[in-house]
PDB file of N, CA and C in Angstrom:
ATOM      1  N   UNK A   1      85.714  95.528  82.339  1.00  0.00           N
ATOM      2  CA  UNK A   1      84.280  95.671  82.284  1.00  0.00           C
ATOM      3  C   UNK A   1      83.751  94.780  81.161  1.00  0.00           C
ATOM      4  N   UNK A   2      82.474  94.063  81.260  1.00  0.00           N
ATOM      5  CA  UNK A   2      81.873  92.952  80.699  1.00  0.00           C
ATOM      6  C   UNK A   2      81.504  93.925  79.411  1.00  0.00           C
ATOM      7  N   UNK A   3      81.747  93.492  78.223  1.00  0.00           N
ATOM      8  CA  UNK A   3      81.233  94.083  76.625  1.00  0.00           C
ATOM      9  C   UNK A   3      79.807  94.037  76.643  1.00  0.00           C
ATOM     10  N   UNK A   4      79.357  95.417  76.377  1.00  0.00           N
ATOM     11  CA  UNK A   4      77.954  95.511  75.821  1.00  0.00           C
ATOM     12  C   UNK A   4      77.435  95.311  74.542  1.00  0.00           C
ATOM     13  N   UNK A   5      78.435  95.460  73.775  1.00  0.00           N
ATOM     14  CA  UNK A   5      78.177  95.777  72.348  1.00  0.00           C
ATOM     15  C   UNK A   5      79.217  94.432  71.469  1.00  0.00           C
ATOM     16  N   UNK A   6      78.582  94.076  70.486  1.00  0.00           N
ATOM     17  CA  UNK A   6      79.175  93.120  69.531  1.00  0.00           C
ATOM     18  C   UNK A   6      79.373  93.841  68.316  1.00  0.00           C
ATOM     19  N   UNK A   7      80.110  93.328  67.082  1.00  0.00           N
ATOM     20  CA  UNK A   7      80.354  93.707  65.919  1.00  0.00           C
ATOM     21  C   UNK A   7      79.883  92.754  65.044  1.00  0.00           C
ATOM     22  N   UNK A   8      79.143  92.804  64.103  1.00  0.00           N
ATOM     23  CA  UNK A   8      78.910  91.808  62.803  1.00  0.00           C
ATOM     24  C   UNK A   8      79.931  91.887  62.399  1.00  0.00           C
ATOM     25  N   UNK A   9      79.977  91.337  61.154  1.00  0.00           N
ATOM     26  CA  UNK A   9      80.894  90.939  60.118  1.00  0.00           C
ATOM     27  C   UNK A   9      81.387  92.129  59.537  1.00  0.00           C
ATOM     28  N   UNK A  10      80.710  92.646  59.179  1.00  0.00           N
ATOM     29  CA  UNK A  10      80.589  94.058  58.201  1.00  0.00           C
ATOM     30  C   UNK A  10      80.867  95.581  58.975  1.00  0.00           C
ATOM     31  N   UNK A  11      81.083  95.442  60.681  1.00  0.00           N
ATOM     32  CA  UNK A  11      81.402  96.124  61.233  1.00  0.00           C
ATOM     33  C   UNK A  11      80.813  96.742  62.193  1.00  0.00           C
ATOM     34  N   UNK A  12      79.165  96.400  61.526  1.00  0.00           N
ATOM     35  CA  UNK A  12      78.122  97.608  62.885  1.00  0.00           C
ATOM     36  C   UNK A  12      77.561  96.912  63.692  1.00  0.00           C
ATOM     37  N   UNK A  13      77.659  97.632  64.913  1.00  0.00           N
ATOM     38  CA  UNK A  13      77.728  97.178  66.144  1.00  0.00           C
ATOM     39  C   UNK A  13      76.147  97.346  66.281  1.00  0.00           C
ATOM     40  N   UNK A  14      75.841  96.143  67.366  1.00  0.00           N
ATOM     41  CA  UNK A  14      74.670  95.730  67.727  1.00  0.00           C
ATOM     42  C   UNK A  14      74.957  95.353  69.189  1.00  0.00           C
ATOM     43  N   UNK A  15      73.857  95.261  69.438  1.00  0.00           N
ATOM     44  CA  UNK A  15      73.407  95.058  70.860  1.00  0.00           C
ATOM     45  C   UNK A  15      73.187  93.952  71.440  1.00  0.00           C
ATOM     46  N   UNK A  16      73.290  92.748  71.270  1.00  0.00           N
ATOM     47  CA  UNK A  16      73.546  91.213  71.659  1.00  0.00           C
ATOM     48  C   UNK A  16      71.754  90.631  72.109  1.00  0.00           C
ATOM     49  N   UNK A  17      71.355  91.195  73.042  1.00  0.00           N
ATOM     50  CA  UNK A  17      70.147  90.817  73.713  1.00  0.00           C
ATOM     51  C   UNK A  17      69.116  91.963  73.820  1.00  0.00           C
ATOM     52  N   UNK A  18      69.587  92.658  72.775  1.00  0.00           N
ATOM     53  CA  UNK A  18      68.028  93.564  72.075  1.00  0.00           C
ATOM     54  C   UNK A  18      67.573  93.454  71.274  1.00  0.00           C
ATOM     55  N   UNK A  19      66.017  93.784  71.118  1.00  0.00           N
ATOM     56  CA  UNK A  19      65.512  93.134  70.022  1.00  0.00           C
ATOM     57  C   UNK A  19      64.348  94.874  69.937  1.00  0.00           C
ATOM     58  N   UNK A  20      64.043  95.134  68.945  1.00  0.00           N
ATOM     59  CA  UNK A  20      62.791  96.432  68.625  1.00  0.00           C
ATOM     60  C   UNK A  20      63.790  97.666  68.774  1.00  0.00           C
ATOM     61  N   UNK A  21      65.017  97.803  68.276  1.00  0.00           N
ATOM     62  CA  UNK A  21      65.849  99.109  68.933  1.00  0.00           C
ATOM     63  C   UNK A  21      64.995 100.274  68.308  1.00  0.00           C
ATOM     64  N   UNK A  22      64.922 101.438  69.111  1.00  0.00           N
ATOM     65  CA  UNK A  22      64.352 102.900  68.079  1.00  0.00           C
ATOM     66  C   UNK A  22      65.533 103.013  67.323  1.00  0.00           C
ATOM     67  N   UNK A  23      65.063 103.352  66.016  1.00  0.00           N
ATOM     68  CA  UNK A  23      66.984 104.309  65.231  1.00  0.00           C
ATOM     69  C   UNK A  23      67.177 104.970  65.670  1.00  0.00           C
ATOM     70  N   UNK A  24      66.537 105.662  66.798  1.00  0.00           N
ATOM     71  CA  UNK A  24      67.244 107.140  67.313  1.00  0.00           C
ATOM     72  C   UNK A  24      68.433 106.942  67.803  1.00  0.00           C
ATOM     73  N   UNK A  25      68.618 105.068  68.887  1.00  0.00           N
ATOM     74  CA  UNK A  25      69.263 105.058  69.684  1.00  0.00           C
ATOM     75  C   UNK A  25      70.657 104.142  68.694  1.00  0.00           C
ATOM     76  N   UNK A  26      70.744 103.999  67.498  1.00  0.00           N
ATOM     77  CA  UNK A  26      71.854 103.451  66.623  1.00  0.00           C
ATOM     78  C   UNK A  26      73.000 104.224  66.726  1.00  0.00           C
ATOM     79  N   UNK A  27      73.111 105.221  66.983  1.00  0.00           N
ATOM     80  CA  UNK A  27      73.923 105.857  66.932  1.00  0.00           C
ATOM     81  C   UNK A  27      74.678 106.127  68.233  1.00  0.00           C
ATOM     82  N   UNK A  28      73.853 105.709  69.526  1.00  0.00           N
ATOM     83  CA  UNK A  28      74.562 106.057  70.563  1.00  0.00           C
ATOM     84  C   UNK A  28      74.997 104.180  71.144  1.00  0.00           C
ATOM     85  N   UNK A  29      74.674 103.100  70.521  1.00  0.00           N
ATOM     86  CA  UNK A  29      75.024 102.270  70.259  1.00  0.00           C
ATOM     87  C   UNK A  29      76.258 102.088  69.126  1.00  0.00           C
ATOM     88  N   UNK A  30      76.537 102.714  68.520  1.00  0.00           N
ATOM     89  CA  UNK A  30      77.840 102.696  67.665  1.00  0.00           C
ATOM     90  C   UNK A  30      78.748 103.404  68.482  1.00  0.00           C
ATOM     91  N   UNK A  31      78.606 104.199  69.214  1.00  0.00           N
ATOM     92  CA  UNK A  31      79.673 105.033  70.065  1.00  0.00           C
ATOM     93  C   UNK A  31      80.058 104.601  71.330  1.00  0.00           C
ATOM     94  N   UNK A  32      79.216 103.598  72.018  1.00  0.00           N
ATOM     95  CA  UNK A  32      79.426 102.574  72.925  1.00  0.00           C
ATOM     96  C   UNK A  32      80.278 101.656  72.127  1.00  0.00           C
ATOM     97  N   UNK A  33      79.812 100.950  71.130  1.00  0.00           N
ATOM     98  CA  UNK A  33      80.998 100.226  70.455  1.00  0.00           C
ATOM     99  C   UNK A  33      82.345 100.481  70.298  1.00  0.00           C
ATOM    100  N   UNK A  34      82.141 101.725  69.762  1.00  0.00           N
ATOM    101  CA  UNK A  34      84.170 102.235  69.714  1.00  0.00           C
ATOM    102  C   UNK A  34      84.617 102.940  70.673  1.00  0.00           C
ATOM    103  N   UNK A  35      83.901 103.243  71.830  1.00  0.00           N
ATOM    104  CA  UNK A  35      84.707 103.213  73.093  1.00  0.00           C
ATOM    105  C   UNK A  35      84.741 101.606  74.121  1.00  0.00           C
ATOM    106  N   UNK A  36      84.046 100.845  73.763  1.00  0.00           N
ATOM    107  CA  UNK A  36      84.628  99.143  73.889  1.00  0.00           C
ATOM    108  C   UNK A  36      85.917  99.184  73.211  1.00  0.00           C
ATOM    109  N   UNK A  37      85.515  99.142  71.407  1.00  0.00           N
ATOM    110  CA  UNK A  37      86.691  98.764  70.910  1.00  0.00           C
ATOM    111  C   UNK A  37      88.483  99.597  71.438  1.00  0.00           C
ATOM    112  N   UNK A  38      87.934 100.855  72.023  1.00  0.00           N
ATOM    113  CA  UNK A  38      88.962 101.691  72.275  1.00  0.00           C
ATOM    114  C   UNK A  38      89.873 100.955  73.909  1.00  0.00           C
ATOM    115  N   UNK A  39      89.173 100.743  74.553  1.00  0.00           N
ATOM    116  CA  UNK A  39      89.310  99.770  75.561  1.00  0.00           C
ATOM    117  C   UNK A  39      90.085  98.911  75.644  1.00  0.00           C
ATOM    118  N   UNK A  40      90.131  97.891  74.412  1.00  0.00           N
ATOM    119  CA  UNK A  40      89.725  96.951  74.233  1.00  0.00           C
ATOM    120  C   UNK A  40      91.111  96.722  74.059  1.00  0.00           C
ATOM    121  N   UNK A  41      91.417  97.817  72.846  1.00  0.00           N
ATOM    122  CA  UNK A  41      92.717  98.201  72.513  1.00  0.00           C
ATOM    123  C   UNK A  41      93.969  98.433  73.270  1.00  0.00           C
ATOM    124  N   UNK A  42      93.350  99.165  74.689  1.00  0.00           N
ATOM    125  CA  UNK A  42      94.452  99.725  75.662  1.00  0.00           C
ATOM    126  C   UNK A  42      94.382 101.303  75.325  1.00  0.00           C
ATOM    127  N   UNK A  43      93.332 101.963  74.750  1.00  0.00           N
ATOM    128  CA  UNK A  43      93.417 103.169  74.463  1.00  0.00           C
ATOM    129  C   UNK A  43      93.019 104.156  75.268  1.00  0.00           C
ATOM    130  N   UNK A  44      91.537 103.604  76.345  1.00  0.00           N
ATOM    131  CA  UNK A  44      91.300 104.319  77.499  1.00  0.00           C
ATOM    132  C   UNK A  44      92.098 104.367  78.872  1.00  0.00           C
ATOM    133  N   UNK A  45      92.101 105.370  79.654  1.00  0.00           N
ATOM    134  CA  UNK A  45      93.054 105.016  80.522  1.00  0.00           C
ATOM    135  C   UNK A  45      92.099 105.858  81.991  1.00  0.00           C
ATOM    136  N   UNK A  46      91.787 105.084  82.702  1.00  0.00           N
ATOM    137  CA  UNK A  46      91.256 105.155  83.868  1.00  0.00           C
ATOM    138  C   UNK A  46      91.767 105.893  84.722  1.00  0.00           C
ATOM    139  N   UNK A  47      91.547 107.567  85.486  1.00  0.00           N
ATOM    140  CA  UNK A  47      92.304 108.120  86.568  1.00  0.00           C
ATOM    141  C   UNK A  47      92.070 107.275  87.620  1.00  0.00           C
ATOM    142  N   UNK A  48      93.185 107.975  88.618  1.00  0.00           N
ATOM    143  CA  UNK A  48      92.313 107.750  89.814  1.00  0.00           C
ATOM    144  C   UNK A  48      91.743 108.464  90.269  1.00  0.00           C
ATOM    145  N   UNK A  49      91.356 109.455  89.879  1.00  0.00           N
ATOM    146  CA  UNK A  49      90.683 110.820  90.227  1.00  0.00           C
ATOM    147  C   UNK A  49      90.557 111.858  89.263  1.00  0.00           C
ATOM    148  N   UNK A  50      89.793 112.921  89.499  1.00  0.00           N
ATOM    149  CA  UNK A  50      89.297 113.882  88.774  1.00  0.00           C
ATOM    150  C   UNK A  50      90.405 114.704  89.258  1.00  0.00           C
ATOM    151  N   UNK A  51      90.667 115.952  88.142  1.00  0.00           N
ATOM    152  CA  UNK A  51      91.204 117.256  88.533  1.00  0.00           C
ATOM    153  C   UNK A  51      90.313 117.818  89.343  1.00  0.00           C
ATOM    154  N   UNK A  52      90.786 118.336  90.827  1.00  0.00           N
ATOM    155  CA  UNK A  52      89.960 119.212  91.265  1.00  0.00           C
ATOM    156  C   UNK A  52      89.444 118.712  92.898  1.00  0.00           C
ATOM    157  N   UNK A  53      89.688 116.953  92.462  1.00  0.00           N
ATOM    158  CA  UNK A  53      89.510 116.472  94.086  1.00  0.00           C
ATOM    159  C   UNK A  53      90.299 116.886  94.658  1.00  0.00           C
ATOM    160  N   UNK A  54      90.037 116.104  95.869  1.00  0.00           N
ATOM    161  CA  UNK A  54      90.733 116.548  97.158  1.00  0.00           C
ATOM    162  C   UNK A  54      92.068 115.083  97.186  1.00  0.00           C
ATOM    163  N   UNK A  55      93.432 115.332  97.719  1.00  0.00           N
ATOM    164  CA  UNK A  55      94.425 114.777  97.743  1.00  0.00           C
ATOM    165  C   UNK A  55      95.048 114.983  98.819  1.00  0.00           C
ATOM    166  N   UNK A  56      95.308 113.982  99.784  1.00  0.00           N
ATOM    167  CA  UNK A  56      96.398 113.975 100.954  1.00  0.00           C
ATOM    168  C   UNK A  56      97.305 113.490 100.611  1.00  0.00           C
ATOM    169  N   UNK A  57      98.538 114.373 101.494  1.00  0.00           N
ATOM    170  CA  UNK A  57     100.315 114.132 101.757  1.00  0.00           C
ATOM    171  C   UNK A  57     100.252 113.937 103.354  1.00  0.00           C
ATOM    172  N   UNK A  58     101.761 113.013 103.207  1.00  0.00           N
ATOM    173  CA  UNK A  58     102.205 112.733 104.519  1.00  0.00           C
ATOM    174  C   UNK A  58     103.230 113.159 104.253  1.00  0.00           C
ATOM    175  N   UNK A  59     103.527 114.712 104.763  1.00  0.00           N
ATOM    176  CA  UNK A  59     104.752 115.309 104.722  1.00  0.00           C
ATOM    177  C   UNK A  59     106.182 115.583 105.955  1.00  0.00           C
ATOM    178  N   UNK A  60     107.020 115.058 106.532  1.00  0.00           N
ATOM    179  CA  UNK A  60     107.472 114.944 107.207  1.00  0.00           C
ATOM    180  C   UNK A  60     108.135 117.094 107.835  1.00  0.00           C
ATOM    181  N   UNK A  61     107.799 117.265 108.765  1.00  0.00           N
ATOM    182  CA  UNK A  61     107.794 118.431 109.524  1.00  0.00           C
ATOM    183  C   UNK A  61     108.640 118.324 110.304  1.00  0.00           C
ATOM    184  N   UNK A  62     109.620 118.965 110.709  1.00  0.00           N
ATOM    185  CA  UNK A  62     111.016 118.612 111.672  1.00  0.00           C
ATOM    186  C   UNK A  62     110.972 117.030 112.241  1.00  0.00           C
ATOM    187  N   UNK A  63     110.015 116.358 113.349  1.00  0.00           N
ATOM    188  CA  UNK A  63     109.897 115.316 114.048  1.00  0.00           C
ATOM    189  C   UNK A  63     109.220 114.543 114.057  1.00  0.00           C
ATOM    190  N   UNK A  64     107.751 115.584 113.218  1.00  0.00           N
ATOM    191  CA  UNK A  64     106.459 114.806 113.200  1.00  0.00           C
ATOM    192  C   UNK A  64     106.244 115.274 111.474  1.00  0.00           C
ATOM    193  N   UNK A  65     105.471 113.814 111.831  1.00  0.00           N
ATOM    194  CA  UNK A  65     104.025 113.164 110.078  1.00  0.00           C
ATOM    195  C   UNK A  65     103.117 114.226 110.286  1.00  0.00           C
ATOM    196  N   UNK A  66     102.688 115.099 109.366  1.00  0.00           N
ATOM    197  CA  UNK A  66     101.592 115.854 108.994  1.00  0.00           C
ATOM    198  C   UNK A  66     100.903 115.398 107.772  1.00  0.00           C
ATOM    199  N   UNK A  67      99.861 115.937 107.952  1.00  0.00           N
ATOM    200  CA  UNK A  67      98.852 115.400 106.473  1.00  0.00           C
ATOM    201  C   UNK A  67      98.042 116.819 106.476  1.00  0.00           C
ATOM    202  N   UNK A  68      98.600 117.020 105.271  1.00  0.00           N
ATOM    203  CA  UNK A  68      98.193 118.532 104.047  1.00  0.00           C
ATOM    204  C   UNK A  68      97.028 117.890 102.634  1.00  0.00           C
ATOM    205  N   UNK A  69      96.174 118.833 102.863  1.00  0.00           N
ATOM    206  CA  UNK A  69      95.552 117.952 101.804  1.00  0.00           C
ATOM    207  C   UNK A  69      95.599 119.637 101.180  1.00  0.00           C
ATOM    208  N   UNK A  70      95.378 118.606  99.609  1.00  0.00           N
ATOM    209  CA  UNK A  70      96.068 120.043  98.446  1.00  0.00           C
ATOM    210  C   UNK A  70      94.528 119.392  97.116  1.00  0.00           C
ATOM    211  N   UNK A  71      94.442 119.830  96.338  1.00  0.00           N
ATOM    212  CA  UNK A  71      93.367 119.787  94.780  1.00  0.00           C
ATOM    213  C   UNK A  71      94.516 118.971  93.652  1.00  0.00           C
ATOM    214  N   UNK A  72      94.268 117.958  93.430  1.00  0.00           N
ATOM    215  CA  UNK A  72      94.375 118.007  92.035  1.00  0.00           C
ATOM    216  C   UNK A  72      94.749 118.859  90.678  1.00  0.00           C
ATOM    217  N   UNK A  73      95.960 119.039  90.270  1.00  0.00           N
ATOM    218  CA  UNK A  73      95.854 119.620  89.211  1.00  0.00           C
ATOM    219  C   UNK A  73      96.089 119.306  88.199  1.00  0.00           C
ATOM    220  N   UNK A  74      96.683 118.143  87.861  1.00  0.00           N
ATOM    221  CA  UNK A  74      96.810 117.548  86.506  1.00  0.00           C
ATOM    222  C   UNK A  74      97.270 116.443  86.911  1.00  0.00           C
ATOM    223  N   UNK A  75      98.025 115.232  85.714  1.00  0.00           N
ATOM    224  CA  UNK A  75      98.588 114.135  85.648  1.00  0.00           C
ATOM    225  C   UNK A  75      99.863 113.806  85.007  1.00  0.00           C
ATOM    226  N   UNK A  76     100.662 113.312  84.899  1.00  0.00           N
ATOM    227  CA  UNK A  76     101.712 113.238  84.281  1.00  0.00           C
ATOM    228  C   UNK A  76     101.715 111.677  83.856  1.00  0.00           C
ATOM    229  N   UNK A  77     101.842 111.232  82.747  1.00  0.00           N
ATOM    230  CA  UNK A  77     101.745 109.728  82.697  1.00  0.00           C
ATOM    231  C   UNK A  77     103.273 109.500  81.622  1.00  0.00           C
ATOM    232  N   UNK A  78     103.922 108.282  82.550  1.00  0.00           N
ATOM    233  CA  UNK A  78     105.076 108.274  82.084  1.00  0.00           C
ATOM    234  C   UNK A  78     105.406 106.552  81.396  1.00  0.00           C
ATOM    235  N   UNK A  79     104.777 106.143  80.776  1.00  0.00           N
ATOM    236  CA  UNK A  79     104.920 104.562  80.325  1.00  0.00           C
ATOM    237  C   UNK A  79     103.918 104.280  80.970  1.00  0.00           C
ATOM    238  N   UNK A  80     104.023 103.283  82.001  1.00  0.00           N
ATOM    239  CA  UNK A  80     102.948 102.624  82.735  1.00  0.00           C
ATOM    240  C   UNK A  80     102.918 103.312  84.256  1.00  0.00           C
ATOM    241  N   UNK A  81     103.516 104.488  84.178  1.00  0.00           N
ATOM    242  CA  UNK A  81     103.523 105.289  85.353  1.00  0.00           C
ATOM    243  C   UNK A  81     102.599 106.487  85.344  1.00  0.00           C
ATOM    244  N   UNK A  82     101.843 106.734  86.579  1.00  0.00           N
ATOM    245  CA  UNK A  82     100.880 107.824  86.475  1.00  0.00           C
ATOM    246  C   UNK A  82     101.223 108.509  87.958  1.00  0.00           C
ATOM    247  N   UNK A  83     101.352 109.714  87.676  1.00  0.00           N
ATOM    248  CA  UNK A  83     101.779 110.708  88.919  1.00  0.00           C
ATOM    249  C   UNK A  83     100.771 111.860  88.999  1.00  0.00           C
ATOM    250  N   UNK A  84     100.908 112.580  89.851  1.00  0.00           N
ATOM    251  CA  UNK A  84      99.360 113.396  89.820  1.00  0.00           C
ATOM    252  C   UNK A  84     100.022 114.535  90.357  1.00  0.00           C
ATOM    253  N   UNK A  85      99.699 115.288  89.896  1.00  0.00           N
ATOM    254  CA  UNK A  85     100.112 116.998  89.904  1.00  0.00           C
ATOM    255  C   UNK A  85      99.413 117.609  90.988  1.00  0.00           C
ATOM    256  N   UNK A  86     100.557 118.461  91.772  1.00  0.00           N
ATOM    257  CA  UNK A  86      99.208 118.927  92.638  1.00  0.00           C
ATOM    258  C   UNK A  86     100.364 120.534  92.961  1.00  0.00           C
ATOM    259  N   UNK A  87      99.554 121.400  93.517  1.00  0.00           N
ATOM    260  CA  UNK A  87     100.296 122.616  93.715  1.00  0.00           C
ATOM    261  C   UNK A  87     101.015 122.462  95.250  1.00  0.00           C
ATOM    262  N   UNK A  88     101.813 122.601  95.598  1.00  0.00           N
ATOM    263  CA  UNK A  88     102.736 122.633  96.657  1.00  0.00           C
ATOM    264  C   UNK A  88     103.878 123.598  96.550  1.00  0.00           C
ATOM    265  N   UNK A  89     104.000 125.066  97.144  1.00  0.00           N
ATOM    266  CA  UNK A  89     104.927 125.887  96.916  1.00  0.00           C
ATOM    267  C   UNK A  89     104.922 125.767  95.459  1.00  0.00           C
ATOM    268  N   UNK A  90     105.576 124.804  94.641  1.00  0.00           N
ATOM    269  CA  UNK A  90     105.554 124.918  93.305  1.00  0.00           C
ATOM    270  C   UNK A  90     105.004 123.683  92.668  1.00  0.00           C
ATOM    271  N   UNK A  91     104.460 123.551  91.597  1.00  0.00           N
ATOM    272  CA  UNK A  91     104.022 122.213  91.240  1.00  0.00           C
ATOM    273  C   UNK A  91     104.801 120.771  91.053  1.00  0.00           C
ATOM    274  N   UNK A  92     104.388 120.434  91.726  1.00  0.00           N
ATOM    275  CA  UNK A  92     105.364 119.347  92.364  1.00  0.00           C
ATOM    276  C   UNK A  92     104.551 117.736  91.670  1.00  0.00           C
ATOM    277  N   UNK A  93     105.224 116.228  91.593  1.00  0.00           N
ATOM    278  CA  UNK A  93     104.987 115.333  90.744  1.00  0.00           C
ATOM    279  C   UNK A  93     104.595 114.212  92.209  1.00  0.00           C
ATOM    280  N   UNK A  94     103.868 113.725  92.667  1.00  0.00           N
ATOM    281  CA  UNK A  94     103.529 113.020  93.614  1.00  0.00           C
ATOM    282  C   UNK A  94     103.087 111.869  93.261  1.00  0.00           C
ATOM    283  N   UNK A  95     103.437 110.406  93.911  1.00  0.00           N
ATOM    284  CA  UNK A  95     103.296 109.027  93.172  1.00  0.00           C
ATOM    285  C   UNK A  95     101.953 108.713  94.226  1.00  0.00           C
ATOM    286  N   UNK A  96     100.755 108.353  93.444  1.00  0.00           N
ATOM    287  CA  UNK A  96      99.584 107.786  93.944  1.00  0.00           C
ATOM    288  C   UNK A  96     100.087 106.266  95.143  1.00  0.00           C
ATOM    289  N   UNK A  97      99.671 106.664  96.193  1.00  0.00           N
ATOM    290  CA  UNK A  97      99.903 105.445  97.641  1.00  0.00           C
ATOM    291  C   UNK A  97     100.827 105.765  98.000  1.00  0.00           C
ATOM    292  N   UNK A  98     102.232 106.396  97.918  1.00  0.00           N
ATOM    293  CA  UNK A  98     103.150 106.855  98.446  1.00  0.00           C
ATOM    294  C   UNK A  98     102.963 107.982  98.633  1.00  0.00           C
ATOM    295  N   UNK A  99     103.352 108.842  97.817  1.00  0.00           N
ATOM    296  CA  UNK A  99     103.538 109.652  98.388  1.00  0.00           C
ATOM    297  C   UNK A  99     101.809 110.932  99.095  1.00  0.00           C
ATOM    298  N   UNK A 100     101.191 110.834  97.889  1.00  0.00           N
ATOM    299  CA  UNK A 100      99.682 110.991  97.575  1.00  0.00           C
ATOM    300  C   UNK A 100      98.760 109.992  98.570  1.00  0.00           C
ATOM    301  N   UNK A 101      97.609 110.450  98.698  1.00  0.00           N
ATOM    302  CA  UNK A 101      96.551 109.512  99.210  1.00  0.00           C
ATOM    303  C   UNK A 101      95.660 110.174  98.983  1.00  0.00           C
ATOM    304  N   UNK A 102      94.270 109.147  98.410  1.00  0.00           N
ATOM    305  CA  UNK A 102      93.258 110.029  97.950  1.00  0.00           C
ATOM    306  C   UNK A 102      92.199 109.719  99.184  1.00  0.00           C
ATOM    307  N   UNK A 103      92.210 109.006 100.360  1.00  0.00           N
ATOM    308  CA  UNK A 103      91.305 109.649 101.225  1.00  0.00           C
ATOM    309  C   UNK A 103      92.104 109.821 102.490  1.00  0.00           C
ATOM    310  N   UNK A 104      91.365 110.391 103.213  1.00  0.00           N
ATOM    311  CA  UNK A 104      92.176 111.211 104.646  1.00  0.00           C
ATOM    312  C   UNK A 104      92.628 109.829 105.206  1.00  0.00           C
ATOM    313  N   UNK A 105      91.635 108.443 105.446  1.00  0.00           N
ATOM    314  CA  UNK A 105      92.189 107.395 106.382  1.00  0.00           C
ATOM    315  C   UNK A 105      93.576 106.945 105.646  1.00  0.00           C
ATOM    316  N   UNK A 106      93.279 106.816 104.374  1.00  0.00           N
ATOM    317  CA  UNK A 106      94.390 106.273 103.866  1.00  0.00           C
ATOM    318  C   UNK A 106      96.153 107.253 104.267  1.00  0.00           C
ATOM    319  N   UNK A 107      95.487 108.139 104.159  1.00  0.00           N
ATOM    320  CA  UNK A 107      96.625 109.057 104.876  1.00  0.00           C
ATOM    321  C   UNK A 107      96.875 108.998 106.098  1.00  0.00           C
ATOM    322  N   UNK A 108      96.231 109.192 106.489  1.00  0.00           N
ATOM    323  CA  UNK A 108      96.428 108.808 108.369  1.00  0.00           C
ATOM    324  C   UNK A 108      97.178 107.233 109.030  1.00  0.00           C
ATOM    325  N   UNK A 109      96.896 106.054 107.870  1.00  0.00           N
ATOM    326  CA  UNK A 109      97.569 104.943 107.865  1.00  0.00           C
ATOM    327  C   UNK A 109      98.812 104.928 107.446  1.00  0.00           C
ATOM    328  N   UNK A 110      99.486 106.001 106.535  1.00  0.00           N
ATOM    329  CA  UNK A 110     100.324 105.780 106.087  1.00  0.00           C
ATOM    330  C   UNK A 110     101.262 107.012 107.272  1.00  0.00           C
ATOM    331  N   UNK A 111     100.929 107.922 107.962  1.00  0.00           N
ATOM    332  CA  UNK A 111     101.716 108.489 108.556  1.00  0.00           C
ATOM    333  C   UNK A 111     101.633 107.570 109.739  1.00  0.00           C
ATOM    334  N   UNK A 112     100.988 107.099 110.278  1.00  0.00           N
ATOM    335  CA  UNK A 112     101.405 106.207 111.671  1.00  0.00           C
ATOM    336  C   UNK A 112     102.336 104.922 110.683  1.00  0.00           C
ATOM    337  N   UNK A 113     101.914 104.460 109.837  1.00  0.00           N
ATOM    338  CA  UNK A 113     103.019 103.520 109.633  1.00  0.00           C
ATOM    339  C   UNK A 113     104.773 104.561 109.713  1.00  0.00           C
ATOM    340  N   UNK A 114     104.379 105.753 108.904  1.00  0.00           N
ATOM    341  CA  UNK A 114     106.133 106.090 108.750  1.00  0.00           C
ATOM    342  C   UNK A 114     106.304 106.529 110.198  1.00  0.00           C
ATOM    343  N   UNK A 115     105.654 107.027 111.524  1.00  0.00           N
ATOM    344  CA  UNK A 115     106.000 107.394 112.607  1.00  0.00           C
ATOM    345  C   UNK A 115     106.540 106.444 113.504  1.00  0.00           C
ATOM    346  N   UNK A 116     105.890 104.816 113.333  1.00  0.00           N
ATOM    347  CA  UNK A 116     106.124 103.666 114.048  1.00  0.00           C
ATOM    348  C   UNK A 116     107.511 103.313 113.115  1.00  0.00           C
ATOM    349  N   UNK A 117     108.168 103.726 112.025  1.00  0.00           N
ATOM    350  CA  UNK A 117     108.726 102.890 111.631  1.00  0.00           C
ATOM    351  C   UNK A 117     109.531 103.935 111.963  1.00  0.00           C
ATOM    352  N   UNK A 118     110.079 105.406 111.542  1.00  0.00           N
ATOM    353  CA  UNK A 118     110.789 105.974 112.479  1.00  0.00           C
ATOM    354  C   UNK A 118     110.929 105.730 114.413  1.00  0.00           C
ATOM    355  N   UNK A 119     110.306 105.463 115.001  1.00  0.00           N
ATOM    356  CA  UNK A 119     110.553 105.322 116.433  1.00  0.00           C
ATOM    357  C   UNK A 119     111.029 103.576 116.244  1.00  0.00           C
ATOM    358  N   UNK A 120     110.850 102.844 115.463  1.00  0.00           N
ATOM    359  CA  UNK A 120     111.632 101.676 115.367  1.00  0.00           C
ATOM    360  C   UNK A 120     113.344 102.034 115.031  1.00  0.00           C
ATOM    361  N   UNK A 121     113.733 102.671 114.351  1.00  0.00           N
ATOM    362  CA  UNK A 121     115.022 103.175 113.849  1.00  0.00           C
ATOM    363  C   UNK A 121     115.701 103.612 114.874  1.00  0.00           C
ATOM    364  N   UNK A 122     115.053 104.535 115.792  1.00  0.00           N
ATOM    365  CA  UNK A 122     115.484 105.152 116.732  1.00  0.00           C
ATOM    366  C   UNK A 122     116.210 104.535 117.992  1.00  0.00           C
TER     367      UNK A 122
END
């Protein structure tokens, strides 16, 4: 994302192409700054979703691809790995595009791919 906020010399952050700021708003301009600078750093880290959405599986059922959609319940982040928690019999660790899909088509693409690629095997 393109920087809103610059730093002087001395540290306080300004606004590049404003000019008449109220002081009220200095302060919510300094806090835009150090969540840039936090950014900036590698310190924020982007879900792919909220706790609480909605999440599809393509779970294999004796013969056939089913798609179970389950909530969000947490995240697990492992280095540069992010897995997403979701309740299944027991809380179980699911990898975002494999195993997970966060909308129904995307799920539905991924069980006809594993159904065509099982009846290829066959």
């Amino acid at each position: 994302m393109e920087r809103l906020t610059k730093r002087a010399t001395d540290g306080t952050a300004y606004l590049p192409y404003a000019m008449n700021i109220d002081a009220r708003a200095w302060p919510l301009i300094d806090k835009l700054a150090d969540y840039e600078d936090a950014e900036k750093q590698g310190h924020i880290l982007m879900l792919p979703c909220s706790i609480g959405d909605t999440a599809y599986c393509v779970l294999q059922k004796e013969e056939d691809y089913v798609i179970e959609e389950f909530r969000v319940r947490g995240f697990v982040i492992d280095g540069a790995e992010i897995t997403i928690l979701l309740l299944y019999k027991f809380m179980r660790r699911f990898y975002i595009g494999c195993d997970v899909h966060l909308s129904l088509e995307e799920a539905q693409k991924e069980a006809e791919r594993r159904e065509a690629e099982r009846r290829s095997i066959k």
